[in-house]
Every structure is written in structure tokens, then in C-alpha cells.
PDB file of N, CA and C in Angstrom:
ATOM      1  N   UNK A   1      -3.360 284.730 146.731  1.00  0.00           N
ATOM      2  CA  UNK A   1      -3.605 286.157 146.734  1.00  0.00           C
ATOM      3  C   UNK A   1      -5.108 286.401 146.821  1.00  0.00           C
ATOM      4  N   UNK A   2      -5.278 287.220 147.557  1.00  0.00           N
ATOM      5  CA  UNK A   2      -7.001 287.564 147.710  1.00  0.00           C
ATOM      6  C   UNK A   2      -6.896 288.911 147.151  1.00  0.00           C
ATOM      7  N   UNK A   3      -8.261 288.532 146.488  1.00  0.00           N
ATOM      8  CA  UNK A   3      -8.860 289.885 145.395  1.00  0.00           C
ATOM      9  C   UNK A   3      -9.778 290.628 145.706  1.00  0.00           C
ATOM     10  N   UNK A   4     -10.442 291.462 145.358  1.00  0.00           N
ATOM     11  CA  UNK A   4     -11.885 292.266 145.234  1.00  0.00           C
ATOM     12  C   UNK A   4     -12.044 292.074 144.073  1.00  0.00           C
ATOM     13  N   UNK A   5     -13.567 292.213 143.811  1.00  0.00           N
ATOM     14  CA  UNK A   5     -14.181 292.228 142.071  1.00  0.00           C
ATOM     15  C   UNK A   5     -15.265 292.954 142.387  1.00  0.00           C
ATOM     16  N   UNK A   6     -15.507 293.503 141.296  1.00  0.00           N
ATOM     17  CA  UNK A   6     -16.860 293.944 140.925  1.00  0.00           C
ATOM     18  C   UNK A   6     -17.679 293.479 139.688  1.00  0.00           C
ATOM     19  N   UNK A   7     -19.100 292.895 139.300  1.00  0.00           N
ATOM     20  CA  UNK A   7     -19.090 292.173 138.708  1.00  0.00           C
ATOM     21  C   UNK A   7     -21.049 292.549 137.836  1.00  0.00           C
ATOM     22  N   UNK A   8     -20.706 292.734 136.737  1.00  0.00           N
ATOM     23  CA  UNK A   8     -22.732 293.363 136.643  1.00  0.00           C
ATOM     24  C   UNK A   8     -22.396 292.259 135.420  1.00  0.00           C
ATOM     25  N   UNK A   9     -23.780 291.689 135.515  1.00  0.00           N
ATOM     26  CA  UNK A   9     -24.378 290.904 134.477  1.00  0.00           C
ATOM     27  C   UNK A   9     -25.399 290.788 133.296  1.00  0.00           C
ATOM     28  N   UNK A  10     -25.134 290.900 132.290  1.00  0.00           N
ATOM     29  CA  UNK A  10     -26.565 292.035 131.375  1.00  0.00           C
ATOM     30  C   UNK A  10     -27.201 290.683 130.743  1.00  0.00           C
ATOM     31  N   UNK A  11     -28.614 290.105 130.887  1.00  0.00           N
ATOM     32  CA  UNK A  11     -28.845 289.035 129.742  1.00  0.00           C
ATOM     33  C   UNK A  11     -29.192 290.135 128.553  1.00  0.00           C
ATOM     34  N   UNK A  12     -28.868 289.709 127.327  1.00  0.00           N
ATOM     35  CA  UNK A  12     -28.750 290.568 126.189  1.00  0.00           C
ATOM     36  C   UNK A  12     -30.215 289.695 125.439  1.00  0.00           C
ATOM     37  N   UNK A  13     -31.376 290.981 125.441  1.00  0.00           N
ATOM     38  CA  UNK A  13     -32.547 290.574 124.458  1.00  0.00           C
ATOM     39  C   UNK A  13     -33.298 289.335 124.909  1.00  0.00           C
ATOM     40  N   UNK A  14     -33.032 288.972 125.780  1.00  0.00           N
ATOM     41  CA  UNK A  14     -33.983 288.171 127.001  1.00  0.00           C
ATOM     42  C   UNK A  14     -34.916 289.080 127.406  1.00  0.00           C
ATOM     43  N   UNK A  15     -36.004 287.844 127.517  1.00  0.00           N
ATOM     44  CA  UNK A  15     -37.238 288.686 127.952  1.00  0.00           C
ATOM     45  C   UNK A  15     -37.348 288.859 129.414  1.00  0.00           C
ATOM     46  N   UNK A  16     -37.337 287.364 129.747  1.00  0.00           N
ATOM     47  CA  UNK A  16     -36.987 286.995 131.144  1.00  0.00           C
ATOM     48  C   UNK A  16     -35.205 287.781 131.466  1.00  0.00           C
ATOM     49  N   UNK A  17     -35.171 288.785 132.130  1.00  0.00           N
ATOM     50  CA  UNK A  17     -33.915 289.065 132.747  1.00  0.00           C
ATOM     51  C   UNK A  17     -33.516 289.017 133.974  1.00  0.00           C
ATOM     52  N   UNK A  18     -34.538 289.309 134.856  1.00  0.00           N
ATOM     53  CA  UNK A  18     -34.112 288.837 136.049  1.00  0.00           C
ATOM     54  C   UNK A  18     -34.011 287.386 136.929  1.00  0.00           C
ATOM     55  N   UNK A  19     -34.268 286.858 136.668  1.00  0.00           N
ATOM     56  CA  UNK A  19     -33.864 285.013 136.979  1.00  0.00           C
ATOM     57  C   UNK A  19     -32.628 285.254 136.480  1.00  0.00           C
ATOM     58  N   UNK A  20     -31.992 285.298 135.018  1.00  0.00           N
ATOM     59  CA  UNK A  20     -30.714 284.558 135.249  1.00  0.00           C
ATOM     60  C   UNK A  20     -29.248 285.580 135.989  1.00  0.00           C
ATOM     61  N   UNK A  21     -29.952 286.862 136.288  1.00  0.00           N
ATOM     62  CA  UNK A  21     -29.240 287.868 137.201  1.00  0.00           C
ATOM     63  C   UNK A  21     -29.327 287.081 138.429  1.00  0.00           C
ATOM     64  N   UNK A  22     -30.401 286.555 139.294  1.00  0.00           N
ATOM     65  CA  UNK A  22     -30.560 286.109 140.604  1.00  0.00           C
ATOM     66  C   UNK A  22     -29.793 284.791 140.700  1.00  0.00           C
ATOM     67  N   UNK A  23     -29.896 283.589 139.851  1.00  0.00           N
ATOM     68  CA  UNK A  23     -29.216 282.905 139.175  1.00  0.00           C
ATOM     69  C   UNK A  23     -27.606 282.849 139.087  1.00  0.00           C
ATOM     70  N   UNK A  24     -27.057 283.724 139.000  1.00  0.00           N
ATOM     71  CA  UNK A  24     -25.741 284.478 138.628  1.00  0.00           C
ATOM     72  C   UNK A  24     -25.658 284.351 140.078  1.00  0.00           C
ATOM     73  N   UNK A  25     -26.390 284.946 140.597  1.00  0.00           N
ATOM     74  CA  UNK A  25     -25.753 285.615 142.140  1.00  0.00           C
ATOM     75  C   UNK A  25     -25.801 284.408 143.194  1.00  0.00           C
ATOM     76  N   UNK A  26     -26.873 283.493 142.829  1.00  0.00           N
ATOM     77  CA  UNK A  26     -26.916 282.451 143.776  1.00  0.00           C
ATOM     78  C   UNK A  26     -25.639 281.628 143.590  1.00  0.00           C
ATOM     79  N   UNK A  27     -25.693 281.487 142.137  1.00  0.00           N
ATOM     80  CA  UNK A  27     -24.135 280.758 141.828  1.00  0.00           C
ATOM     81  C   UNK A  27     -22.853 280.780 142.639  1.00  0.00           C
ATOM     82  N   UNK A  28     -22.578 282.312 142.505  1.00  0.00           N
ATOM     83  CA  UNK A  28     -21.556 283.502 143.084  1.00  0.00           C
ATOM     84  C   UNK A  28     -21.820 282.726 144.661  1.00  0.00           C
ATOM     85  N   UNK A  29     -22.713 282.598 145.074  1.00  0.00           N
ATOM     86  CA  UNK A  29     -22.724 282.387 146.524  1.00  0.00           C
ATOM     87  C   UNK A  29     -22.718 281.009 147.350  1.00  0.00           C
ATOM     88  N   UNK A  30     -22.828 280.268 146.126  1.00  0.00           N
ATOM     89  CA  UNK A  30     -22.345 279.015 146.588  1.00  0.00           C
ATOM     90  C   UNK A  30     -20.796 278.469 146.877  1.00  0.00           C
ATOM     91  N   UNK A  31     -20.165 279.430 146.569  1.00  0.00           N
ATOM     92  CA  UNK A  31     -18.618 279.235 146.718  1.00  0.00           C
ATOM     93  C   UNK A  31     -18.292 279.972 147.787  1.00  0.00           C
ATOM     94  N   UNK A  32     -16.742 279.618 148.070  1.00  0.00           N
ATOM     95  CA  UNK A  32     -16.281 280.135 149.405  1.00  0.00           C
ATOM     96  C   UNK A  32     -15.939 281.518 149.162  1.00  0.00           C
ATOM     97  N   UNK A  33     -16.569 282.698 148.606  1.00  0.00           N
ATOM     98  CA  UNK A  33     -16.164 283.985 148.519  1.00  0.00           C
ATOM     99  C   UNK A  33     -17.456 284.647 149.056  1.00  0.00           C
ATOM    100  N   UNK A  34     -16.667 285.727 149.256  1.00  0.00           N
ATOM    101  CA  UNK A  34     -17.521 286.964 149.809  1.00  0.00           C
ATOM    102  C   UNK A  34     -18.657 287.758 148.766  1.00  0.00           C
ATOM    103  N   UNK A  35     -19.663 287.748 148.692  1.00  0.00           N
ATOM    104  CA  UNK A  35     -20.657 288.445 147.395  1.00  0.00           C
ATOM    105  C   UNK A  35     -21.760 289.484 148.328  1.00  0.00           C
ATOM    106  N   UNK A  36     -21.643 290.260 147.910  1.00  0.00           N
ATOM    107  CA  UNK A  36     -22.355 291.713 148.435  1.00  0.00           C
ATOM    108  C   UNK A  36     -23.115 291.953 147.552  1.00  0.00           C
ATOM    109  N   UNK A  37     -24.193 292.072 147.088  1.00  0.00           N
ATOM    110  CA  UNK A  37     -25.257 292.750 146.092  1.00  0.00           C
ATOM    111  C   UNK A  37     -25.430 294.142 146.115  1.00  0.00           C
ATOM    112  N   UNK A  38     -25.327 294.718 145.214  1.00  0.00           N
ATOM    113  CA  UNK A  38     -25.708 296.711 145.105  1.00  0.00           C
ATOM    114  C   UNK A  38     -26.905 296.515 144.169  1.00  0.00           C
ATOM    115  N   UNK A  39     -26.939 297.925 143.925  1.00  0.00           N
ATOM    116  CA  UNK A  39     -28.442 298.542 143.246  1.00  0.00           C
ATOM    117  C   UNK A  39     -27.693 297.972 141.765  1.00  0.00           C
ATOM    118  N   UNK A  40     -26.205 298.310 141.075  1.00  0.00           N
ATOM    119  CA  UNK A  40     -26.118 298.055 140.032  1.00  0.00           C
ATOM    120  C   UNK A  40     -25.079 297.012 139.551  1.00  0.00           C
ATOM    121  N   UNK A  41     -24.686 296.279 141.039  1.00  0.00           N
ATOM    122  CA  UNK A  41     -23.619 295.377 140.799  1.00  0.00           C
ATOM    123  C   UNK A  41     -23.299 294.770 141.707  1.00  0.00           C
ATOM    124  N   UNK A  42     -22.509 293.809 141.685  1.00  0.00           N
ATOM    125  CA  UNK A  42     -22.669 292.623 142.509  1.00  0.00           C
ATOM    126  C   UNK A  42     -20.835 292.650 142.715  1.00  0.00           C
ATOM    127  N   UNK A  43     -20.366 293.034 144.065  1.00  0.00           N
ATOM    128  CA  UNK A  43     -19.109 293.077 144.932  1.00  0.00           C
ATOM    129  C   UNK A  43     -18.547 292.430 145.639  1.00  0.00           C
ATOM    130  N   UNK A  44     -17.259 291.456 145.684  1.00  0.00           N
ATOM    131  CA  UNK A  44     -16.992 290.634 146.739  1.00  0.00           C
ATOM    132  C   UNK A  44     -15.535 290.538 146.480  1.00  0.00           C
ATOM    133  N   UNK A  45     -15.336 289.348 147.307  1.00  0.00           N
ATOM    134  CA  UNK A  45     -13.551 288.889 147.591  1.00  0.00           C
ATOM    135  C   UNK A  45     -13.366 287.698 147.720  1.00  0.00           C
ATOM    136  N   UNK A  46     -12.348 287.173 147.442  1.00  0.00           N
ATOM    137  CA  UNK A  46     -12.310 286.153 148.230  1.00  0.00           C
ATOM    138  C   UNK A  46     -10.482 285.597 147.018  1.00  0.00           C
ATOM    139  N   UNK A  47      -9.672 284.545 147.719  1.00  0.00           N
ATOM    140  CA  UNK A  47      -8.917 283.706 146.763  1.00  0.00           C
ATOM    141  C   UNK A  47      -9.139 284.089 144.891  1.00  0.00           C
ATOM    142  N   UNK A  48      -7.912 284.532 144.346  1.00  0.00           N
ATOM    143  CA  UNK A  48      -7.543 284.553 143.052  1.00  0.00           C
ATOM    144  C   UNK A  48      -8.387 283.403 142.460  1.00  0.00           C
ATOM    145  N   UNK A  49      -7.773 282.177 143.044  1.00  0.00           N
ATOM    146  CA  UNK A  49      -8.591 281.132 141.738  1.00  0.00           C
ATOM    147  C   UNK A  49      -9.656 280.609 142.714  1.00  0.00           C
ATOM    148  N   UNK A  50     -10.225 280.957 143.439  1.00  0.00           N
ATOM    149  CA  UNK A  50     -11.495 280.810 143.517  1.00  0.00           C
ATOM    150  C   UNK A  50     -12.846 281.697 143.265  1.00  0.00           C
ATOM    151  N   UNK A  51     -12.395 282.892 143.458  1.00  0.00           N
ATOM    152  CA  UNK A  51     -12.743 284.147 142.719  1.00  0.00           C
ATOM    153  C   UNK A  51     -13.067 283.627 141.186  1.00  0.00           C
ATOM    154  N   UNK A  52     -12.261 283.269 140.241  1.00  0.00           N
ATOM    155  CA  UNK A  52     -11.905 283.268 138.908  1.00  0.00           C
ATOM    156  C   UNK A  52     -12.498 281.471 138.888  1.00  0.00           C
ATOM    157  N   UNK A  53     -12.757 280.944 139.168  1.00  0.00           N
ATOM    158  CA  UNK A  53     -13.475 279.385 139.208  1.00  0.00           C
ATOM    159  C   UNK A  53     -15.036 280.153 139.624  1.00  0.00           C
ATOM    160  N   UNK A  54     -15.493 280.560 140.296  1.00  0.00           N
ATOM    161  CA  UNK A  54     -16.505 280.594 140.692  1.00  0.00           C
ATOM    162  C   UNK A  54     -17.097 281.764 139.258  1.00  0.00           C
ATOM    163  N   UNK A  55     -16.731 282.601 138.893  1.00  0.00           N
ATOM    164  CA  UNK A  55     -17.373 283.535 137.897  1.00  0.00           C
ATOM    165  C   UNK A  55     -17.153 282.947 137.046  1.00  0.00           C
ATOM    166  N   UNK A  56     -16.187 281.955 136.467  1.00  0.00           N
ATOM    167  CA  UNK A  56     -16.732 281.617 135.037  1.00  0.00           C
ATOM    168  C   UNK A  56     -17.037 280.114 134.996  1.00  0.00           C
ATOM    169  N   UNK A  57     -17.682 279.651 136.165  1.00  0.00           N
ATOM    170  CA  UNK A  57     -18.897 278.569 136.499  1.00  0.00           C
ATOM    171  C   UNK A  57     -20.440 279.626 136.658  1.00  0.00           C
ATOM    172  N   UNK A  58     -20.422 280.580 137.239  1.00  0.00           N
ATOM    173  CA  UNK A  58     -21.947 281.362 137.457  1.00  0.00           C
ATOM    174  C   UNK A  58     -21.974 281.931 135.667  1.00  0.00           C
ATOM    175  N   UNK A  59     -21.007 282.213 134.943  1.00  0.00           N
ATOM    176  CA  UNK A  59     -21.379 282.881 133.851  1.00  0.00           C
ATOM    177  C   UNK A  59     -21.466 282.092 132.810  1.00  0.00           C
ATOM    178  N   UNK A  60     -20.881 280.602 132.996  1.00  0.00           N
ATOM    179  CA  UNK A  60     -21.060 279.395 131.649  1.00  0.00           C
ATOM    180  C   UNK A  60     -22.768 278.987 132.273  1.00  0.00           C
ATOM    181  N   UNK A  61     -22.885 279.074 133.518  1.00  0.00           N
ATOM    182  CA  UNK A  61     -24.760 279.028 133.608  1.00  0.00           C
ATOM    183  C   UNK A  61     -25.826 279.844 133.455  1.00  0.00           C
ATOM    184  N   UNK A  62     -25.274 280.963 133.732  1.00  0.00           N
ATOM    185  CA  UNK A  62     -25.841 282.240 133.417  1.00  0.00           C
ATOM    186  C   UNK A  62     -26.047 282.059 131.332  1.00  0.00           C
ATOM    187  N   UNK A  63     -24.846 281.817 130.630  1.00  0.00           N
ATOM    188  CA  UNK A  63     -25.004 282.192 129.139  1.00  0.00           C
ATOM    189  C   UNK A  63     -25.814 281.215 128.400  1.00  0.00           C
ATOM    190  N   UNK A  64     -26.450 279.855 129.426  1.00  0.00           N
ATOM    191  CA  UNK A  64     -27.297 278.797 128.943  1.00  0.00           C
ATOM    192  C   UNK A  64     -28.249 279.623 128.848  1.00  0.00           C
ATOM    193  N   UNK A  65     -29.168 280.499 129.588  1.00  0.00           N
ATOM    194  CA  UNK A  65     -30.313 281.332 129.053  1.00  0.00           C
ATOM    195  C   UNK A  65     -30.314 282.285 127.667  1.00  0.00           C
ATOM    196  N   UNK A  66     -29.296 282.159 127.184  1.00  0.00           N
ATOM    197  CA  UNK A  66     -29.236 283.303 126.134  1.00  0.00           C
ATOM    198  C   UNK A  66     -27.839 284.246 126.164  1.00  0.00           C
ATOM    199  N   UNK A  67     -27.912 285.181 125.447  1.00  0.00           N
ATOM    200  CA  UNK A  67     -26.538 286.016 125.444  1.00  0.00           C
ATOM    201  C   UNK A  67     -26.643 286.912 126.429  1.00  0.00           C
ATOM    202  N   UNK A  68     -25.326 287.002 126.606  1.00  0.00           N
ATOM    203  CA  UNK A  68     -24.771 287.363 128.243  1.00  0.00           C
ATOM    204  C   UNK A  68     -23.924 287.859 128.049  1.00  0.00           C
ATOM    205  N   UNK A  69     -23.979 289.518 128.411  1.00  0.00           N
ATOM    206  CA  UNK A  69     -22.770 289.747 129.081  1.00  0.00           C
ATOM    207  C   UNK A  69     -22.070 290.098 130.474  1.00  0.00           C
ATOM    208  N   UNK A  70     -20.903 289.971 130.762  1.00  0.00           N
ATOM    209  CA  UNK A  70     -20.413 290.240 132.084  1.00  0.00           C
ATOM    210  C   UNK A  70     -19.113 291.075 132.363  1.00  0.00           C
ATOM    211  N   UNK A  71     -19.151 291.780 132.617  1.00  0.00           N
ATOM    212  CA  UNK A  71     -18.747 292.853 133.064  1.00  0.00           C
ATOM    213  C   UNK A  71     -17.899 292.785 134.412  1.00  0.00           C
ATOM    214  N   UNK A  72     -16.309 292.940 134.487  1.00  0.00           N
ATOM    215  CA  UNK A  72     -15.711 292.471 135.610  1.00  0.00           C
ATOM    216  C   UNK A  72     -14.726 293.524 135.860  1.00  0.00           C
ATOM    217  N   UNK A  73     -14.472 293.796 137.374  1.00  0.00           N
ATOM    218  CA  UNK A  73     -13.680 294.307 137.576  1.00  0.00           C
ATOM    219  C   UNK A  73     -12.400 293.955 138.568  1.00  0.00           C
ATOM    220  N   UNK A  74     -11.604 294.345 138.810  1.00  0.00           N
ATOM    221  CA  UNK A  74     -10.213 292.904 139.695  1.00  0.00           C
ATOM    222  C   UNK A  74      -9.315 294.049 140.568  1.00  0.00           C
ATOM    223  N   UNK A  75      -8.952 293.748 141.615  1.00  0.00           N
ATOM    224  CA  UNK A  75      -8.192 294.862 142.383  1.00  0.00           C
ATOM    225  C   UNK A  75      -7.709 294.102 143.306  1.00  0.00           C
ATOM    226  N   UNK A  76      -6.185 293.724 143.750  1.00  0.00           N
ATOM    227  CA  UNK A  76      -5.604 293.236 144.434  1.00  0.00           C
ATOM    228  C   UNK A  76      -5.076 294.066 145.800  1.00  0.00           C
ATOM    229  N   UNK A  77      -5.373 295.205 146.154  1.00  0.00           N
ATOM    230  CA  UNK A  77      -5.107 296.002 147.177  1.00  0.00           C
ATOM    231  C   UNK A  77      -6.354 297.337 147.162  1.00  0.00           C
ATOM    232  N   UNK A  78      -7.523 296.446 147.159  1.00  0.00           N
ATOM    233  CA  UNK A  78      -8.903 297.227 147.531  1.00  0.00           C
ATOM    234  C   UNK A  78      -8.616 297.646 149.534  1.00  0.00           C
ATOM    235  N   UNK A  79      -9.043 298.645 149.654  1.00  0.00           N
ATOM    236  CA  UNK A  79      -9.111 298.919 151.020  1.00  0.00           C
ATOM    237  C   UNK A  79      -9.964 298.180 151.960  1.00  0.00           C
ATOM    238  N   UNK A  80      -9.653 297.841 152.984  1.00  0.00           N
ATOM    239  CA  UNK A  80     -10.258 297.361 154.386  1.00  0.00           C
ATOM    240  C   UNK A  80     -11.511 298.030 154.324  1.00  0.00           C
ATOM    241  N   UNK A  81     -12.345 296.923 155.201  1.00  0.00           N
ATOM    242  CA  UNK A  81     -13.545 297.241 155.249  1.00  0.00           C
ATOM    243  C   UNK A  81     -13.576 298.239 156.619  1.00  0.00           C
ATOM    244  N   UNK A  82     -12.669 298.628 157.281  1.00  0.00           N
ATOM    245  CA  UNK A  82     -12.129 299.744 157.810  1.00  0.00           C
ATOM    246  C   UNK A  82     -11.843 301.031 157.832  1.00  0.00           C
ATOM    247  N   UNK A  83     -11.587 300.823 155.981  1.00  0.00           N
ATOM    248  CA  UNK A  83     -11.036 302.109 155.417  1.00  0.00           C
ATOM    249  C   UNK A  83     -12.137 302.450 155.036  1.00  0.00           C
ATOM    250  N   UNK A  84     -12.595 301.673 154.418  1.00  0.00           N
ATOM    251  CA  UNK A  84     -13.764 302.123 154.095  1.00  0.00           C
ATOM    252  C   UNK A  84     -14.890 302.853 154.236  1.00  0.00           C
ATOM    253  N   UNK A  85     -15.409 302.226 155.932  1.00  0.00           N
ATOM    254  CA  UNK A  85     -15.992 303.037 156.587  1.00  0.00           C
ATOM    255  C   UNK A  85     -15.850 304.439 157.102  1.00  0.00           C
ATOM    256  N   UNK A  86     -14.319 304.483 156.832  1.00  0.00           N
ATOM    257  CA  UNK A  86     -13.269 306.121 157.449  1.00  0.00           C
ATOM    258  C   UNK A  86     -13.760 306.874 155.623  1.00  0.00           C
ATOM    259  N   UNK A  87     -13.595 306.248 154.831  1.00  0.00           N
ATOM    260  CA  UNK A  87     -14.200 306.885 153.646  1.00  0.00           C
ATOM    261  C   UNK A  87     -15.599 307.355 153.377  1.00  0.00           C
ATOM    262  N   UNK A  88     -15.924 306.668 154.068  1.00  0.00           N
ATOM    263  CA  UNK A  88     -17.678 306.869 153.484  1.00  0.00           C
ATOM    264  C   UNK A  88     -18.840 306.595 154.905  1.00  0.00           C
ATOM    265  N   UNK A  89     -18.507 308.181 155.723  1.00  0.00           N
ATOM    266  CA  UNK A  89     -18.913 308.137 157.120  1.00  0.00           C
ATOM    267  C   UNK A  89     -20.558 308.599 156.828  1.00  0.00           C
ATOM    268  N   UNK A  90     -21.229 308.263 157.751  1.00  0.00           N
ATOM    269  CA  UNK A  90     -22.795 308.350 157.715  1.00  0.00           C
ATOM    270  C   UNK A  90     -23.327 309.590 157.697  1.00  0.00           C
TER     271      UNK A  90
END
């Protein structure tokens, strides 16, 4: 089954916060899924358990810097990147 997620990552009381956000995302992108970056969150697709293997491998590396949280969201009938565009015209 292929998924959509949505996915924001907070290091909690880290000084350094952005490395293990970029970190997170490089992770995310070493696997065979789809990862889109936004202004406040990080969007993609790809396979149920590869989806779900790949985020909680980027977030057991991500929580070596300190406390972490992550924030997920899961949708098994997200719209086409088709529809999408019919949704949200220029």
C-alpha cells in the first residue's frame, strides 16, 4: 500500500537546531520514497513499510542529538499530483 505523510521535526532545547532538522531530511532521502520539503514540514510518499522503516531510522538519528520530537501525519488516499494542481491553480 502506498501512503502520503507529513512529517515536522522539533529538536527540543537544542541549541544547535538546524543540523539535526537537515539531518532528518537527508536521512528521509536516502530511501526509496518521495520527500518534498515546505516552509514548515517535510511531505512525501512512498510504500507503507518503507515509509515507516525510513522515519523511524531518520528519527532514532535525529534523537542521538538530544530530545526530539516528531510529528506525523499518514493518509492512504491523498490526491494525485493532478488533483492537486486542479486544487490549487496559479
Amino acid at each position: 500500500m502506498n501512503i502520503t505523510f507529513q512529517v515536522s521535526l522539533y529538536p527540543v532545547g537544542q541549541k544547535e537546531f538546524k543540523k539535526p532538522i537537515d539531518n532528518f531530511i537527508a536521512d528521509l532521502r536516502k530511501d526509496d520514497i518521495r520527500v518534498q520539503v515546505h516552509e514548515t514540514s517535510t511531505i512525501g510518499s512512498g510504500d507503507i513499510g518503507k515509509v515507516f522503516d525510513s522515519l523511524k531510522s531518520a528519527y532514532q538519528s535525529a534523537a542521538k542529538s538530544g530530545d526530539t520530537v516528531m510529528v506525523i501525519t499518514v493518509v492512504n488516499g491523498a490526491p494525485s499530483d493532478e488533483e492537486l494542481k486542479r486544487l490549487n491553480p496559479k
